[in-house]
C-alpha atoms as a PDB file:
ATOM      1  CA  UNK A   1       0.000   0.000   0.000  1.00  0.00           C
ATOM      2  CA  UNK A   2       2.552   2.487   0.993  1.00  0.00           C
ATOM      3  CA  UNK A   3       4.601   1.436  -2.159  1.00  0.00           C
ATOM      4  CA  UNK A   4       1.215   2.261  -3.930  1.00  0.00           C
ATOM      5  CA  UNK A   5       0.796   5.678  -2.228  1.00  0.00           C
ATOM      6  CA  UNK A   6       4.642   6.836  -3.182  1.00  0.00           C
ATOM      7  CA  UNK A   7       4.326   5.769  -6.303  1.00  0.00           C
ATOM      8  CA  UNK A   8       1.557   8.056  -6.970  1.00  0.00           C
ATOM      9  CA  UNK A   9       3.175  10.842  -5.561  1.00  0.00           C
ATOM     10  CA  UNK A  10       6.286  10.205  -7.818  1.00  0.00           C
ATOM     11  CA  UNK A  11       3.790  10.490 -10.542  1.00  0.00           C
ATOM     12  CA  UNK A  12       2.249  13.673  -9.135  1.00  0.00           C
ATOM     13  CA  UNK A  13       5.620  15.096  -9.056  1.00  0.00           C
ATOM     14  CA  UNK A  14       7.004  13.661 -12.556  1.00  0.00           C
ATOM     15  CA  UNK A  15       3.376  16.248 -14.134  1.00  0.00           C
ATOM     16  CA  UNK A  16       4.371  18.839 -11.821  1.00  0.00           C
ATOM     17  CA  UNK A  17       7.719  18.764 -13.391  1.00  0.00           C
ATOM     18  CA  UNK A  18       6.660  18.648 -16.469  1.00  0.00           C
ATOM     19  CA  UNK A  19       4.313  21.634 -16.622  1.00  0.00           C
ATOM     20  CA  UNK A  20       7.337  23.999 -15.016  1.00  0.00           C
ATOM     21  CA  UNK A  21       8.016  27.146 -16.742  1.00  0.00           C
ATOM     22  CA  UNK A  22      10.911  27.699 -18.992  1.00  0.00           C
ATOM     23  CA  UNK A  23      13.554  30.185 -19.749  1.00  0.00           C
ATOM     24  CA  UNK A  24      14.913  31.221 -22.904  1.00  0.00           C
ATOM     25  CA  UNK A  25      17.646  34.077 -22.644  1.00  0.00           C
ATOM     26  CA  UNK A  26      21.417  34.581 -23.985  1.00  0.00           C
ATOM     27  CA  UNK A  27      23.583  37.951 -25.251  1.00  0.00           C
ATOM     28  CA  UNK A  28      23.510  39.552 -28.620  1.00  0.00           C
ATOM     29  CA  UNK A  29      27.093  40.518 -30.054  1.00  0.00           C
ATOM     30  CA  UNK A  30      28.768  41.846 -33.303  1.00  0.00           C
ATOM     31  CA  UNK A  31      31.716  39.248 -34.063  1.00  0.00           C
ATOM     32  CA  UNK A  32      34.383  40.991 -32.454  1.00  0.00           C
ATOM     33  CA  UNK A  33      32.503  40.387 -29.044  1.00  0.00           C
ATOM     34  CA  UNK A  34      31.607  43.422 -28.845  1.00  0.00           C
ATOM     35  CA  UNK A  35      27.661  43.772 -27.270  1.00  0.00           C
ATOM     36  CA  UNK A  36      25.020  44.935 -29.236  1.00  0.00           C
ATOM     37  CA  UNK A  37      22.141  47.526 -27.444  1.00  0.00           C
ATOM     38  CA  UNK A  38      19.582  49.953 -28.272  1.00  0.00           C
ATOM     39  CA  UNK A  39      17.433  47.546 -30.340  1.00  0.00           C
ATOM     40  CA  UNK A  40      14.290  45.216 -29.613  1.00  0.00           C
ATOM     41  CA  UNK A  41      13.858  41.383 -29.675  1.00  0.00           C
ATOM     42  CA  UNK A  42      10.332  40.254 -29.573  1.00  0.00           C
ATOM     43  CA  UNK A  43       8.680  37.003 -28.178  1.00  0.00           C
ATOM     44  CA  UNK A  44       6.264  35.476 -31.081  1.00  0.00           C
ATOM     45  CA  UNK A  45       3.585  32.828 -30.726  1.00  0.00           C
ATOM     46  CA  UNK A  46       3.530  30.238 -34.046  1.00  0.00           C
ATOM     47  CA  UNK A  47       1.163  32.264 -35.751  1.00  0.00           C
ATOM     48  CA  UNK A  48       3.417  35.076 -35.717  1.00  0.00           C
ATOM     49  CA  UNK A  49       1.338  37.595 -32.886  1.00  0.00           C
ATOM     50  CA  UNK A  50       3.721  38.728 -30.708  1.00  0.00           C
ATOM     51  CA  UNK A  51       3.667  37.665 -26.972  1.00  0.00           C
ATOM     52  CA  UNK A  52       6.590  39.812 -25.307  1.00  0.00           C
ATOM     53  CA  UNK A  53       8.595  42.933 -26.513  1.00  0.00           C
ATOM     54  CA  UNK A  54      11.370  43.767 -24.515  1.00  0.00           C
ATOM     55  CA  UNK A  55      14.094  46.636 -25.305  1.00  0.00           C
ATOM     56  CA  UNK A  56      17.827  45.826 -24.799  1.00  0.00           C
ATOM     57  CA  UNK A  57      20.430  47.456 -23.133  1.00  0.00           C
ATOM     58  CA  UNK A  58      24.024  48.113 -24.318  1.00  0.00           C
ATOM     59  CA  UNK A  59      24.868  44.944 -22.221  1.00  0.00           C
ATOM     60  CA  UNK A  60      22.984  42.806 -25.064  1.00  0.00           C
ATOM     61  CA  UNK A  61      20.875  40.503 -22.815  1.00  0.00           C
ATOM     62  CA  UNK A  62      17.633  39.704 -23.268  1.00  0.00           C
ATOM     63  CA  UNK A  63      15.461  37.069 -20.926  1.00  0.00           C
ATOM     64  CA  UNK A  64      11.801  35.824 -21.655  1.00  0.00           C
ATOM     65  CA  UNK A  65      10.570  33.782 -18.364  1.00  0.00           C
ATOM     66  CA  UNK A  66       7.658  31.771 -17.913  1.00  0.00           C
ATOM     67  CA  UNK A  67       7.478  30.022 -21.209  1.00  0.00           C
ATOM     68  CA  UNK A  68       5.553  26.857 -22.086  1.00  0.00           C
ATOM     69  CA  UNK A  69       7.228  23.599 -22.562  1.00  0.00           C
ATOM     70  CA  UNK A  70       6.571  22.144 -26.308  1.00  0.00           C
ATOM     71  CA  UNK A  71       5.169  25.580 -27.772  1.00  0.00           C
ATOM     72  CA  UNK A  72       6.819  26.808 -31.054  1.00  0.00           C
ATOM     73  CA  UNK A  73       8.542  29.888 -30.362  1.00  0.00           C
ATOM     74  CA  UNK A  74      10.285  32.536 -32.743  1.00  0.00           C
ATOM     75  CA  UNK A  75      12.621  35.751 -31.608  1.00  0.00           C
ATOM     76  CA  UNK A  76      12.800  38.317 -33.402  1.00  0.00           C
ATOM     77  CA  UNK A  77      15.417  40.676 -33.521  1.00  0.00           C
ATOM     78  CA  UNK A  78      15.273  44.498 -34.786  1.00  0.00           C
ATOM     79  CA  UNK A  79      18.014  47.479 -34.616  1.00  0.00           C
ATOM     80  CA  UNK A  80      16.430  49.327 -37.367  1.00  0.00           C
ATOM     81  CA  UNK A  81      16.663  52.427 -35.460  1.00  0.00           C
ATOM     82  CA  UNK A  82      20.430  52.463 -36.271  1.00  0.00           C
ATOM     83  CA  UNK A  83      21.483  54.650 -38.718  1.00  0.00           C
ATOM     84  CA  UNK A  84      23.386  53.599 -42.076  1.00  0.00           C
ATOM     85  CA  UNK A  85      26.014  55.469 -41.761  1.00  0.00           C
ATOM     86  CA  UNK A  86      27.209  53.903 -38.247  1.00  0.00           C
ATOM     87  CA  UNK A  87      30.880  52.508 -38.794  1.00  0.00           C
ATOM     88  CA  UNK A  88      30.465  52.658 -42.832  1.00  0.00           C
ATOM     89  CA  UNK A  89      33.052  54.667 -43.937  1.00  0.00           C
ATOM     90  CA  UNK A  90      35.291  55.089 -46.590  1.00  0.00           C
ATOM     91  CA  UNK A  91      38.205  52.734 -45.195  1.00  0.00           C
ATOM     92  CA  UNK A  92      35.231  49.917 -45.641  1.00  0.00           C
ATOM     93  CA  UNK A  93      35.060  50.947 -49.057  1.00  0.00           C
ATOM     94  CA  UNK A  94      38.626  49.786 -49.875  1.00  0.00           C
ATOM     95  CA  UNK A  95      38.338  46.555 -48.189  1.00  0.00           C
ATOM     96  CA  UNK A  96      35.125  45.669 -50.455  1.00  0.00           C
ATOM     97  CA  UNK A  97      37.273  46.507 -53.409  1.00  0.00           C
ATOM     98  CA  UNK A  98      40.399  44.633 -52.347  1.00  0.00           C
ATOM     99  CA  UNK A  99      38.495  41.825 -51.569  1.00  0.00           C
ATOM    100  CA  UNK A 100      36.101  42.060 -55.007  1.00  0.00           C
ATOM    101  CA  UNK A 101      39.502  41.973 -56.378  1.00  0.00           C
ATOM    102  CA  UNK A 102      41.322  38.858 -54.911  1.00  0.00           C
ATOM    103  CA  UNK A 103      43.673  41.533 -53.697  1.00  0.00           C
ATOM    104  CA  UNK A 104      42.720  40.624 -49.799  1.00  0.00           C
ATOM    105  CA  UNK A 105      40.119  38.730 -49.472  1.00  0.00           C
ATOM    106  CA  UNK A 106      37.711  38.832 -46.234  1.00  0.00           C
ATOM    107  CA  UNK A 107      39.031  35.871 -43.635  1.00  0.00           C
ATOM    108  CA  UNK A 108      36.285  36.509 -41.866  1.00  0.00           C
ATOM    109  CA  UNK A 109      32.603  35.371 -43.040  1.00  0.00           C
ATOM    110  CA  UNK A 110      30.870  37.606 -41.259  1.00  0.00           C
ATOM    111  CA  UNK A 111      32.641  40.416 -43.329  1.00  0.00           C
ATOM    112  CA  UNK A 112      31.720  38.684 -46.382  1.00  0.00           C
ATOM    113  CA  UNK A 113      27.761  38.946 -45.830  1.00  0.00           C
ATOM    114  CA  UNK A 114      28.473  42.872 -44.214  1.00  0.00           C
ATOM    115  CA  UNK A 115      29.891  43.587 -47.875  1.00  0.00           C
ATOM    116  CA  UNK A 116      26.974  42.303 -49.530  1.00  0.00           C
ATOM    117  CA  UNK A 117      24.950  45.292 -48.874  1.00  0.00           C
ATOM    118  CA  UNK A 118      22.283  45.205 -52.040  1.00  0.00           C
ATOM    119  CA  UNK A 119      22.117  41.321 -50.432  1.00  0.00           C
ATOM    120  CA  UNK A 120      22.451  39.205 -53.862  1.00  0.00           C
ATOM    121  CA  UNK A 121      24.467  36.630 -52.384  1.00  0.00           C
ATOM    122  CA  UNK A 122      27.598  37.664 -53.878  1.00  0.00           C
ATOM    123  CA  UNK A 123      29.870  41.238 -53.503  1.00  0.00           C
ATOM    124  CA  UNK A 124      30.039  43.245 -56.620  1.00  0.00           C
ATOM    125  CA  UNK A 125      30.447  46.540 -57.587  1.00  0.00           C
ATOM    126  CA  UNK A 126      26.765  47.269 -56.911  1.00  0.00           C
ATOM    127  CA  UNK A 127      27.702  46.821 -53.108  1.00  0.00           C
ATOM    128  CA  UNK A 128      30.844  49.201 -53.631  1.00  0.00           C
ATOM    129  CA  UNK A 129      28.205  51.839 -55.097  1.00  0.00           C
ATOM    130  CA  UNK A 130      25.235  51.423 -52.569  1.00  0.00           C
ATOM    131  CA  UNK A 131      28.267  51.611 -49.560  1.00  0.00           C
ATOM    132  CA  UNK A 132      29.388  54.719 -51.400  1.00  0.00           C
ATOM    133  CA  UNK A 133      26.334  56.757 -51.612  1.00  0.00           C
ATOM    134  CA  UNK A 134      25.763  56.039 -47.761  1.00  0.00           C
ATOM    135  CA  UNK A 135      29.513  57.335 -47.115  1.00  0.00           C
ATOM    136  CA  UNK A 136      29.131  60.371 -49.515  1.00  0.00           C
ATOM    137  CA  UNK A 137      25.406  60.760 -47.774  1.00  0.00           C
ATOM    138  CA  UNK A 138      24.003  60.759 -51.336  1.00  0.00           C
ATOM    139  CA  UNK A 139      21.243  58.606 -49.815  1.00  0.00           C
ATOM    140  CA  UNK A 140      20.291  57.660 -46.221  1.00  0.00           C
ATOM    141  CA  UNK A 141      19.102  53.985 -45.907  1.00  0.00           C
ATOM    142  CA  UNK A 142      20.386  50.912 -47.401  1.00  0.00           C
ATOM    143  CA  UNK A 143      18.022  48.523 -49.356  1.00  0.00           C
ATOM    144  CA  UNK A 144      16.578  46.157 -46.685  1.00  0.00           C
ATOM    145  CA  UNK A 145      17.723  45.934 -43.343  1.00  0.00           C
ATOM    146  CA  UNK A 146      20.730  47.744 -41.879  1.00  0.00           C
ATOM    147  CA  UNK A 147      21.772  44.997 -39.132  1.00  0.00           C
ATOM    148  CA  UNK A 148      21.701  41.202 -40.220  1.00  0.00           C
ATOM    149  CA  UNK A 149      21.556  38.507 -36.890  1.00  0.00           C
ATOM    150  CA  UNK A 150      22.951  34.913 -36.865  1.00  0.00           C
ATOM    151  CA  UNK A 151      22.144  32.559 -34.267  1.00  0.00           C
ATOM    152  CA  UNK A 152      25.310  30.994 -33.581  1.00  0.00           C
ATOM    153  CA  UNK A 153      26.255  27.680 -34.930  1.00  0.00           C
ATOM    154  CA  UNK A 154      24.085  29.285 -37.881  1.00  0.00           C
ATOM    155  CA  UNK A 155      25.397  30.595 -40.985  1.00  0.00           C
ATOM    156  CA  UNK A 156      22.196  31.940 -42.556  1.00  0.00           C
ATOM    157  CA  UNK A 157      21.266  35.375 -41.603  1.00  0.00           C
ATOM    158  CA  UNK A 158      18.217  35.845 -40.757  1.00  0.00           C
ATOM    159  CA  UNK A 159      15.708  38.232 -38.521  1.00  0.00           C
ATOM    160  CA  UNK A 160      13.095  35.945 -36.747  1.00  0.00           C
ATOM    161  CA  UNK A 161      14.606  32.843 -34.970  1.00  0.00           C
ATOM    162  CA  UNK A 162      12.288  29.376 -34.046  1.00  0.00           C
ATOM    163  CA  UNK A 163      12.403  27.454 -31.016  1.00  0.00           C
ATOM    164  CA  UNK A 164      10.963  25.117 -29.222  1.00  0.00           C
ATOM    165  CA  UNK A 165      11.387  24.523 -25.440  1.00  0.00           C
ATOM    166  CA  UNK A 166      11.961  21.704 -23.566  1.00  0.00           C
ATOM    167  CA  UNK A 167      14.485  22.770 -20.973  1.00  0.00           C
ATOM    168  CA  UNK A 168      15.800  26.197 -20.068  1.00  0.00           C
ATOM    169  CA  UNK A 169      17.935  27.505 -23.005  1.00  0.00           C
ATOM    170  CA  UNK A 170      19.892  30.047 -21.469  1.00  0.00           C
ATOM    171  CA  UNK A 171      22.644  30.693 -24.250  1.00  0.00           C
ATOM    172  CA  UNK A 172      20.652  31.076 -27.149  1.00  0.00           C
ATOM    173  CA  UNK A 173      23.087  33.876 -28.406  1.00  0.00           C
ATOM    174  CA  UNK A 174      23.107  35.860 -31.587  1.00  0.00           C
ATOM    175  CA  UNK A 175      25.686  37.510 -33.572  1.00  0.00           C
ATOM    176  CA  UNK A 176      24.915  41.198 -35.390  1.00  0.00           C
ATOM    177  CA  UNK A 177      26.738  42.245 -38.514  1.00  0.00           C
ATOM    178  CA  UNK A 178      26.142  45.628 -39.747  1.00  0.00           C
ATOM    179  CA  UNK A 179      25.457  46.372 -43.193  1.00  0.00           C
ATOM    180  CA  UNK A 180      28.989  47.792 -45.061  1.00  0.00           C
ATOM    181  CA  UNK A 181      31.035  47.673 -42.098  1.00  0.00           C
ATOM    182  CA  UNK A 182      33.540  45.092 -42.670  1.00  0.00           C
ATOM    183  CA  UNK A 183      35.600  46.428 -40.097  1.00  0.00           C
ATOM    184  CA  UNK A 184      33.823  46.462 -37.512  1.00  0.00           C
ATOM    185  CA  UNK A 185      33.967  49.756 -36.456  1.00  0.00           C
ATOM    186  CA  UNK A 186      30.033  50.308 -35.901  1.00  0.00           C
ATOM    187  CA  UNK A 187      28.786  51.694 -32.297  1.00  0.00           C
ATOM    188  CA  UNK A 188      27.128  48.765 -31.205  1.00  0.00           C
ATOM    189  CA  UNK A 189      24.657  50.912 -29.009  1.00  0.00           C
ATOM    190  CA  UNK A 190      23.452  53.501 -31.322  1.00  0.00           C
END
């Protein structure tokens, strides 16, 4: 009987468990490590409404608490508010065009999809332009975004992120390239 009795209890405890709350949270950084602030990341339910908004600092951490187990998530990330002309200038220029011409090419791959500013899927001289008019303030805004986001271990860009929780995921980090700035040379918190 008692063996009964604890046995049911375990079981009590095992749905308990189950139903607990989880965590998703982690930092947002450029790839030089550098933190990335003064944008949004918003909490989305599967049919895209959005659950949770929350603003982040120039720390880069973000935290959603209290989140179903087995749901289908998506995050997603915005720093629109940044202007196209952060950390483009003219020194970014020549490191398109010495890497468009073999001359140095980008080691690093998050440089590669920064240079791809009209974002064809390869660098050309159309990037070199569109880079240019921002530097020579001939125009103000880049086509499409000005900030791409990778989850890390991912090498697609890409602005909304799914998940789906079944434990606590707290390093479910993101790096931010900016648009033209190959060096890295942005202000992160702008």
């Amino acid at each position: 009987m008692l063996r009964n009795i604890l046995f049911v209890f375990s079981l009590l405890f095992a749905l308990v468990g189950m139903a607990q709350p989880f965590t998703v949270a982690g930092v947002i950084e450029a790839s030089n490590g550098e933190a990335i602030g003064s944008m949004t990341i918003a909490l989305l339910a599967a049919d895209g409404s959005v659950l949770s908004t929350q603003s982040v600092d120039c720390d880069g951490q973000y935290t959603f608490s209290g989140l179903e187990s087995g749901v289908d998530y998506s995050l997603r990330l915005d720093k629109e508010n940044s202007s196209a002309f952060n950390g483009v200038s003219t020194f970014d220029l020549v490191l398109i065009s010495r890497h468009l011409l073999d001359v140095q090419p980008f080691s690093n791959p998050y440089s590669v999809v920064a240079a791809d500013v009209d974002e064809s899927g390869v660098i050309s001289i159309t990037d070199i332009m569109i880079a240019q008019s921002i530097v020579y303030a001939q125009v103000t805004s880049f086509p499409g975004q000005n900030w791409f986001f990778f989850n890390e271990g991912n090498s697609l860009p890409a602005t909304e992120f799914p998940i789906t929780l079944t434990a606590d995921l707290l390093d479910f980090n993101f790096i931010g390239v900016k648009k033209a700035d190959v060096n890295n040379s942005a202000n992160t918190c702008e």
